[in-house]
N, C-alpha and C. Protein backbone atom coordinates (compact mmCIF):
# COMPACT_ATOMS: atom_id res chain seq x y z
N UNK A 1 57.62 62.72 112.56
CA UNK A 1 58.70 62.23 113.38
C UNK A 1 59.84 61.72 112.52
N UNK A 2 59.53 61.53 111.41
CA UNK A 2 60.55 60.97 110.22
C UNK A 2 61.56 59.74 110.84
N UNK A 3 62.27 59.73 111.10
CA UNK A 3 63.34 58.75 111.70
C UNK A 3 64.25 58.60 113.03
N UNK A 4 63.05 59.41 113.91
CA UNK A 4 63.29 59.54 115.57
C UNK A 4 62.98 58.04 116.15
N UNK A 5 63.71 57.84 117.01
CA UNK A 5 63.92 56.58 117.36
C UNK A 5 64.43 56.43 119.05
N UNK A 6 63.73 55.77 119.73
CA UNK A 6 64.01 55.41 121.38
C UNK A 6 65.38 55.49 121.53
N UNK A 7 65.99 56.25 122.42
CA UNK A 7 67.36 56.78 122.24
C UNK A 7 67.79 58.20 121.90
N UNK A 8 67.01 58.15 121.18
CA UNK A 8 67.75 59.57 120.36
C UNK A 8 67.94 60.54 121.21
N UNK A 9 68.79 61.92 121.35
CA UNK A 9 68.60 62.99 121.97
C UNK A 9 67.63 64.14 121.11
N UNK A 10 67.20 65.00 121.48
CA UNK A 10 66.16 65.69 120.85
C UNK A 10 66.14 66.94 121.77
N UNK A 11 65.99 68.45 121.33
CA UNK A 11 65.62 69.34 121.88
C UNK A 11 64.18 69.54 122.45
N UNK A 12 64.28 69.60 124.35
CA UNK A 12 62.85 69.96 124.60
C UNK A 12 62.15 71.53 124.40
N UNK A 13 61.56 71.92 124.93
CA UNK A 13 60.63 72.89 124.65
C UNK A 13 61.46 74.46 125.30
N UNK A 14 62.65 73.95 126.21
CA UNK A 14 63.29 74.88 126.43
C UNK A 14 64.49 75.21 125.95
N UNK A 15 65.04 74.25 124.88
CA UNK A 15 66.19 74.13 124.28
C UNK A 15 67.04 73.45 125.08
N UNK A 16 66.27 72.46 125.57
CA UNK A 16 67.81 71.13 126.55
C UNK A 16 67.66 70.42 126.14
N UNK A 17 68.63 69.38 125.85
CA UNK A 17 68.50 68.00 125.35
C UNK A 17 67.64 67.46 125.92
N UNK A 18 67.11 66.23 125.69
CA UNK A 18 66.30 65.18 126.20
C UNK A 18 66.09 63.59 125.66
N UNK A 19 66.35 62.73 126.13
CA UNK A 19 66.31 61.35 125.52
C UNK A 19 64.53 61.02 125.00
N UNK A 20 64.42 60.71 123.54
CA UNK A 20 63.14 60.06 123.38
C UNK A 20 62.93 58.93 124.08
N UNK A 21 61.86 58.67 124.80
CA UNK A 21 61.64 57.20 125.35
C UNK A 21 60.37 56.71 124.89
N UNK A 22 60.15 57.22 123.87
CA UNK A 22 58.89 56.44 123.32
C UNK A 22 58.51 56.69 122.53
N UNK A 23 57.70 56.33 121.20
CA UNK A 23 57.88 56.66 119.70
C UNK A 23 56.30 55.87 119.51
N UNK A 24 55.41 56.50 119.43
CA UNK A 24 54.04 55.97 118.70
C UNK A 24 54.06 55.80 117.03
N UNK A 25 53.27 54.46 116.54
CA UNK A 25 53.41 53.95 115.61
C UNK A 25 52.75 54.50 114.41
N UNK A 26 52.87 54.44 113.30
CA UNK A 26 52.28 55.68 112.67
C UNK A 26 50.70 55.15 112.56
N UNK A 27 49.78 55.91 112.75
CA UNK A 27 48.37 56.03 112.94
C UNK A 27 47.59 56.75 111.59
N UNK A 28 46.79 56.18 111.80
CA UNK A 28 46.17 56.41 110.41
C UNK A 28 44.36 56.41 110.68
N UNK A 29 43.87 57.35 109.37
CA UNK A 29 42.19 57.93 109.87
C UNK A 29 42.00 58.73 110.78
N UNK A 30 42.92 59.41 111.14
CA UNK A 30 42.82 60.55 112.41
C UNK A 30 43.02 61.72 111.53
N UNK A 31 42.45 62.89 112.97
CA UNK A 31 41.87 64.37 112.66
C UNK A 31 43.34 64.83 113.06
N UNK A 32 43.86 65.46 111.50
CA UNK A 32 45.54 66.31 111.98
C UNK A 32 45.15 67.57 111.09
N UNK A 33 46.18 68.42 111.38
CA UNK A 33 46.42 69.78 111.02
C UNK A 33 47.93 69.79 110.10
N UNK A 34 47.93 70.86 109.15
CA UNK A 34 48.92 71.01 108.50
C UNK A 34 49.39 72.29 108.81
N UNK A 35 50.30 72.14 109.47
CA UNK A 35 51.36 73.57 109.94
C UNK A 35 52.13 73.70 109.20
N UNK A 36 52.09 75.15 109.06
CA UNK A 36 53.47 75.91 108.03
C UNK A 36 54.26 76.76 108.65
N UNK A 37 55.54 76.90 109.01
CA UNK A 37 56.45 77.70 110.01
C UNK A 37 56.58 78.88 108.84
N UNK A 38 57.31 79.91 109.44
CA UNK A 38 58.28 80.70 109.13
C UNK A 38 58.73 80.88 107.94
N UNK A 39 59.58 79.36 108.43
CA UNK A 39 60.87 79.84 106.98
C UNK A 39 60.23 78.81 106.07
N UNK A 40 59.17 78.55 105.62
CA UNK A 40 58.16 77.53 104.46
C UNK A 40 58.23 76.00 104.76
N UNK A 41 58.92 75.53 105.49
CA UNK A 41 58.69 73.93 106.36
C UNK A 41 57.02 73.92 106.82
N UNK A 42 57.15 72.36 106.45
CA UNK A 42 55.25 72.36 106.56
C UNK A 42 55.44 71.03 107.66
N UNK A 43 54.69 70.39 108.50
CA UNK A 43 54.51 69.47 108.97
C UNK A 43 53.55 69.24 109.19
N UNK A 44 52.60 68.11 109.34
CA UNK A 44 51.32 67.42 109.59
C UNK A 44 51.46 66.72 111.05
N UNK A 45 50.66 67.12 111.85
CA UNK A 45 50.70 66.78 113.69
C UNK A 45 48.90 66.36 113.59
N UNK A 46 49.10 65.05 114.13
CA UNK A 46 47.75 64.67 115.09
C UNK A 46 47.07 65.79 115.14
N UNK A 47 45.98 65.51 115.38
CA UNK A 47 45.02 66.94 116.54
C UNK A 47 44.93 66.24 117.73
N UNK A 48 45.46 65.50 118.36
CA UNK A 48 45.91 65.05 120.00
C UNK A 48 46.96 65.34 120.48
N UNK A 49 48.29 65.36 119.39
CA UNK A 49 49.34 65.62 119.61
C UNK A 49 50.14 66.49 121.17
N UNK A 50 50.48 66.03 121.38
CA UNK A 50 50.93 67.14 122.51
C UNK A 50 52.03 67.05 122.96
């Protein structure tokens, strides 16, 4: 989430804006996955994530 913050606008899943209204705290000892896109960007997501 790097520096997303309550407020922010953010693209949803269909490409429309959308206001964040809520931001979970960073969590730690949990089961995540390391995704690698496309163009070589990697990110680490929960395995609850959704």
């Amino acid at each position: 989430m790097g520096e997303l913050e309550i407020g922010d606008i953010v693209l949803d899943r269909n490409g429309l804006p959308t206001t964040v209204t809520f931001v979970t705290p960073i969590q730690y000892n949990r089961n995540c996955f390391k995704l690698t896109f496309e163009d070589g960007e990697e990110i680490i997501a929960d395995a609850d994530h959704q």
